[in-house]
Protein backbone atom coordinates (compact mmCIF):
# COMPACT_ATOMS: atom_id res chain seq x y z
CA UNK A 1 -18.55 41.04 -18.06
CA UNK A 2 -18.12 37.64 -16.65
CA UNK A 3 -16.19 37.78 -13.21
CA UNK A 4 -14.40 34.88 -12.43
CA UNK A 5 -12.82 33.35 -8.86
CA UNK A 6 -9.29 32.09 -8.45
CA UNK A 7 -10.75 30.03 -5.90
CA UNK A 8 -13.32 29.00 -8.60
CA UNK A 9 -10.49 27.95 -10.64
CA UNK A 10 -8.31 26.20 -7.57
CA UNK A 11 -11.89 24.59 -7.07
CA UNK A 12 -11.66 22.43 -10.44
CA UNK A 13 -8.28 21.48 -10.72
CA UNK A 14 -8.24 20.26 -7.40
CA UNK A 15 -10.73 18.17 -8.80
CA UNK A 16 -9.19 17.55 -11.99
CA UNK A 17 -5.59 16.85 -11.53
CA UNK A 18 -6.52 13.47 -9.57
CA UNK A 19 -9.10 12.36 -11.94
CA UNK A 20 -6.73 13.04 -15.03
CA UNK A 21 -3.68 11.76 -13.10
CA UNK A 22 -6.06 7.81 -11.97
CA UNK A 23 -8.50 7.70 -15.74
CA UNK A 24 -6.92 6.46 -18.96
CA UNK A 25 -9.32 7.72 -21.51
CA UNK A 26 -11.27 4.64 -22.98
CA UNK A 27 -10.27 5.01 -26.31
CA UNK A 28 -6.30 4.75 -24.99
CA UNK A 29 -7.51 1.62 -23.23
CA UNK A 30 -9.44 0.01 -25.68
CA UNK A 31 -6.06 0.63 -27.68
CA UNK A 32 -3.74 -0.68 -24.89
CA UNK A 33 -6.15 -3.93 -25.03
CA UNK A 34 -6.17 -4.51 -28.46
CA UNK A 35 -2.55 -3.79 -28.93
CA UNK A 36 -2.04 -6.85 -26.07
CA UNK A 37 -4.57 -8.63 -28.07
CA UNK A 38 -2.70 -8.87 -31.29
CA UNK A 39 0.75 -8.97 -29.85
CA UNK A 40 2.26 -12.03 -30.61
CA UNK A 41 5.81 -11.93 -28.58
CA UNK A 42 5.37 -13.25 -25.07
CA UNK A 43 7.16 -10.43 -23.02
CA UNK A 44 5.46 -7.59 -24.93
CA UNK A 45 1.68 -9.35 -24.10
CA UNK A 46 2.75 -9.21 -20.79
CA UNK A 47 3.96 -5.61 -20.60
CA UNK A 48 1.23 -4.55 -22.34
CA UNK A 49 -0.76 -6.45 -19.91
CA UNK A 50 0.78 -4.91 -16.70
CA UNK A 51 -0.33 -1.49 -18.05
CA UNK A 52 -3.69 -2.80 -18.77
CA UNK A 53 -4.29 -3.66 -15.09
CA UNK A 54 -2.42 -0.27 -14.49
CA UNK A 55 -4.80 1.61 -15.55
CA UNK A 56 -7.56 -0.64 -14.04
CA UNK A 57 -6.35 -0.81 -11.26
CA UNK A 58 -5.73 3.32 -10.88
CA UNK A 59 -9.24 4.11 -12.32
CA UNK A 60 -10.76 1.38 -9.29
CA UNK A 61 -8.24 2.64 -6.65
CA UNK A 62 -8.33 6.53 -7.19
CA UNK A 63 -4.22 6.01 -7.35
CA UNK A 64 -2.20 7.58 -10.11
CA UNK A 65 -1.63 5.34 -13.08
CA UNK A 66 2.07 6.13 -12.72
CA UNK A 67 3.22 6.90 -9.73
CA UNK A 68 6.38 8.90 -11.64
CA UNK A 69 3.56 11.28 -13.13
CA UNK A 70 6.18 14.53 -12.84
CA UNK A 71 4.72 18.01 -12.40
CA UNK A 72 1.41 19.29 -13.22
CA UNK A 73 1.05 22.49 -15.51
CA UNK A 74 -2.43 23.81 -16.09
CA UNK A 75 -3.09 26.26 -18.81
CA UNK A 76 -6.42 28.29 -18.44
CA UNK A 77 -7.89 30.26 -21.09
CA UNK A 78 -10.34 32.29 -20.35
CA UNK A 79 -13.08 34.16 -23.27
CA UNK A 80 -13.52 37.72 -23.33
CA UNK A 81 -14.62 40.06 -21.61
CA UNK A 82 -13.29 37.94 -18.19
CA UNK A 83 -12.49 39.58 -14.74
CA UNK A 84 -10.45 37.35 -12.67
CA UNK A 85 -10.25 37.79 -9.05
């Protein structure tokens, strides 16, 4: 039987929530960029822009790419058979 921590498990997100919070993944910002790239109405390039450098910005920074990111909820699963202390 696998025993698991709680610490072990306050370990990671610790470390998670602030990465997932500051990275866009690059597929959402390759998407962002060629959204901005093919818009063709002046104030949507430019809002698309802002969240360009957003994101940029937050993944450069360690800052959250929205600073009205709400609350966290973490789900973990764990496999069978799995002792958690």
């Amino acid at each position: 039987m696998q025993v698991l921590s709680s610490n072990t498990i306050s370990d990671a997100l610790l470390v998670s929530i602030p990465r997932l919070a500051s990275i866009l993944p690059p597929d959402i910002l390759e998407a962002l960029i060629a959204a901005r790239d093919r818009e063709t109405h002046e104030r949507a390039k430019i809002v698309l822009d802002q969240l360009v450098l957003n994101a940029q910005i937050a993944n450069e920074d360690h800052v959250p790419i929205c600073q009205d990111t709400g609350t966290a909820v973490s789900y973990t699963h764990l496999t069978l058979p799995t002792k958690l202390e």
